[in-house]
C-alpha atoms as a PDB file:
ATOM      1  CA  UNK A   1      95.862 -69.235  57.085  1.00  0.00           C
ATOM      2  CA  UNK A   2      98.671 -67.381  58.150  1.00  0.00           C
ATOM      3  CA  UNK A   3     101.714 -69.501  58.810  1.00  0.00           C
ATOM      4  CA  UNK A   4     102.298 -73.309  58.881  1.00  0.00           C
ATOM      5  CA  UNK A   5     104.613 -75.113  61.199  1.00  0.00           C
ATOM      6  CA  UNK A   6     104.829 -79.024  61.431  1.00  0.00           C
ATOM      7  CA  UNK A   7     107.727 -80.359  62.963  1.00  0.00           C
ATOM      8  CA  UNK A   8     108.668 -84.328  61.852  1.00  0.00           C
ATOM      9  CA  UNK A   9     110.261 -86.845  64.161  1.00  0.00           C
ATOM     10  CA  UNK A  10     111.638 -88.425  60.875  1.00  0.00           C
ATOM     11  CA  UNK A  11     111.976 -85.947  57.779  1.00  0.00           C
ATOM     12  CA  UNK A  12     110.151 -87.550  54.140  1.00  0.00           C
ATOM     13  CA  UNK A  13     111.782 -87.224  50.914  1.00  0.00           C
ATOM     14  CA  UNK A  14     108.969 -85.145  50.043  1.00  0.00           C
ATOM     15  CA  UNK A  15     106.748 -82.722  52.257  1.00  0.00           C
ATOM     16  CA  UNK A  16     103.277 -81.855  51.116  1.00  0.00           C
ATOM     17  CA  UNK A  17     101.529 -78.471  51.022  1.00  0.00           C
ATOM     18  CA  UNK A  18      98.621 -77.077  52.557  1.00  0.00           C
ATOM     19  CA  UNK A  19      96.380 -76.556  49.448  1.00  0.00           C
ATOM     20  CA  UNK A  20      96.216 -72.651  50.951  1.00  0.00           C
ATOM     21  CA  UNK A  21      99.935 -72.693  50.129  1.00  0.00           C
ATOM     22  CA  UNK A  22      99.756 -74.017  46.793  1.00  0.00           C
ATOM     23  CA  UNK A  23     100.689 -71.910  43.571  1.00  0.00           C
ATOM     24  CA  UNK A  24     101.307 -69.106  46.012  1.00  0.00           C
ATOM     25  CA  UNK A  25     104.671 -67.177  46.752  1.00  0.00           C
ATOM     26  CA  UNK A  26     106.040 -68.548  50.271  1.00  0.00           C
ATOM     27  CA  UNK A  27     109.292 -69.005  52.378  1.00  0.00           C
ATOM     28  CA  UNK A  28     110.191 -72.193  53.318  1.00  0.00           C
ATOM     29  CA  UNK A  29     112.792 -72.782  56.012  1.00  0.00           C
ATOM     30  CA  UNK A  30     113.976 -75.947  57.072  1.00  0.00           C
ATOM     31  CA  UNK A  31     115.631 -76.161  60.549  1.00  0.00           C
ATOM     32  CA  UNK A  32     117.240 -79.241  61.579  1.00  0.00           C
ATOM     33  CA  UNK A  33     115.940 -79.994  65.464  1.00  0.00           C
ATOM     34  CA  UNK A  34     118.711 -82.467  66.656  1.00  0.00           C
ATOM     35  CA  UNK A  35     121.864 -79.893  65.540  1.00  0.00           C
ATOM     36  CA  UNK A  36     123.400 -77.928  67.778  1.00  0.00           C
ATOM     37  CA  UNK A  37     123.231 -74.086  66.178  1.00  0.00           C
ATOM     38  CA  UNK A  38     127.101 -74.180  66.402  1.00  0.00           C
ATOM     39  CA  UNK A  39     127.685 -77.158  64.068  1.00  0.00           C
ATOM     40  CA  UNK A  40     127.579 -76.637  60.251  1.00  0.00           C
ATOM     41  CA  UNK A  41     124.350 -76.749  58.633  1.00  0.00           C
ATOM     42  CA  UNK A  42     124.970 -77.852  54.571  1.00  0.00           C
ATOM     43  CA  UNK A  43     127.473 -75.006  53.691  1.00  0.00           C
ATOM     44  CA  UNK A  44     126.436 -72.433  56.114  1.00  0.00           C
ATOM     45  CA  UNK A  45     127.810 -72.551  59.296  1.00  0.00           C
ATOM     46  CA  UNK A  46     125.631 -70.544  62.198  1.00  0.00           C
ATOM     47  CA  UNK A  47     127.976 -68.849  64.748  1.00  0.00           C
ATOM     48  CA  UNK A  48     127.105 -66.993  67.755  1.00  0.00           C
ATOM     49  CA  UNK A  49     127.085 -63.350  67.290  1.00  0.00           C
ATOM     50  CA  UNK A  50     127.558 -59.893  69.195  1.00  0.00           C
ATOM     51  CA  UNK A  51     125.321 -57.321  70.109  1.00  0.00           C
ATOM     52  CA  UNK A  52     126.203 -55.387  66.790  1.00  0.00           C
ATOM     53  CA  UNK A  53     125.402 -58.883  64.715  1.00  0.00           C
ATOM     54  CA  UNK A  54     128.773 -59.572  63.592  1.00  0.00           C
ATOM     55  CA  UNK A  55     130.170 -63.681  64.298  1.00  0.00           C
ATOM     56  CA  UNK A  56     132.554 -63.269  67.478  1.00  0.00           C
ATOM     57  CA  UNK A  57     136.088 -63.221  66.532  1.00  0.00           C
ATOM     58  CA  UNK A  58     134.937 -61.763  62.732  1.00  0.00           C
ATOM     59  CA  UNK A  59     137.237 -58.970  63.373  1.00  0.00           C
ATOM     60  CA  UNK A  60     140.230 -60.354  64.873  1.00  0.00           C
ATOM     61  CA  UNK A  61     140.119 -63.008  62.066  1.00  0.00           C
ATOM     62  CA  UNK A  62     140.349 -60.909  59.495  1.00  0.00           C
ATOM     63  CA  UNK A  63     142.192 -58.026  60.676  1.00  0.00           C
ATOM     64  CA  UNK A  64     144.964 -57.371  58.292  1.00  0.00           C
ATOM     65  CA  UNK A  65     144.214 -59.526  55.986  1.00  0.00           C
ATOM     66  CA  UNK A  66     144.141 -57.310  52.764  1.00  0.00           C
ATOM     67  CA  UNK A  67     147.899 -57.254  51.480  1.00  0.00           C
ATOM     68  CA  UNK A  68     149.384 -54.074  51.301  1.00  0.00           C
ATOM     69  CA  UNK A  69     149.017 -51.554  48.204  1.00  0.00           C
ATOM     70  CA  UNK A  70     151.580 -51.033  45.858  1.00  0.00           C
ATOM     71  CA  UNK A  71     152.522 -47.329  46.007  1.00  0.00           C
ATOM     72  CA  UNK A  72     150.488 -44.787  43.701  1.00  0.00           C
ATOM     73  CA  UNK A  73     152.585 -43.579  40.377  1.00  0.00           C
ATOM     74  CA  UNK A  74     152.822 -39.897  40.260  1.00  0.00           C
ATOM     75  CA  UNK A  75     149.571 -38.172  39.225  1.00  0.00           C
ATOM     76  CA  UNK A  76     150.955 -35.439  37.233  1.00  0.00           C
ATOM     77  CA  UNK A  77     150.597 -31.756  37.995  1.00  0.00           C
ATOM     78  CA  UNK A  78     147.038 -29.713  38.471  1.00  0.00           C
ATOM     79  CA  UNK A  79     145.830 -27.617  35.654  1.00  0.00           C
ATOM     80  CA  UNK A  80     146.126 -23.994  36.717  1.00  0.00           C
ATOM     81  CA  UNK A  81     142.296 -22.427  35.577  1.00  0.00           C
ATOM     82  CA  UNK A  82     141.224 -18.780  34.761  1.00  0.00           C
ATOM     83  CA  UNK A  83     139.772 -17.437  37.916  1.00  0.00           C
ATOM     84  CA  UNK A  84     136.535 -16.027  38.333  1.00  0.00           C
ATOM     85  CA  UNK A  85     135.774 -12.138  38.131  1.00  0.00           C
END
């Protein structure tokens, strides 16, 4: 058994294994079917993305948004060496 997909009109409190899944390591995703992808999903929200995977509008959103650096103190002066022969 390589995958297992069951979709439920009305979700249970609890969903039950496949014994071939039990004390095994697995991934489980839950999708919600009557969502648009758009709409927040728990904390996540799933936005539509370019063709580099960023969210649209990442960029313009946070464009400038680090405030600006307070100037550098003076680093001293650079140790004059010996030079090589």
């Amino acid at each position: 058994m390589t995958h297992f997909r069951h979709v439920y009109e009305n979700a249970p409190a609890i969903i039950a294994l496949p014994a071939a899944f039990r004390h095994r390591r697995v991934e489980i995703i839950i999708l919600p079917l009557d969502e648009p992808l758009s709409e927040q999903v728990g904390q996540a929200k799933i936005e539509a993305v370019d063709a580099n995977g960023w969210p649209i509008g990442f960029f313009e959103a946070t464009f400038g948004s680090i405030p600006d650096f307070p100037e550098r103190e003076a680093q001293g002066e650079y140790e004059i060496r010996e030079e090589f022969e």
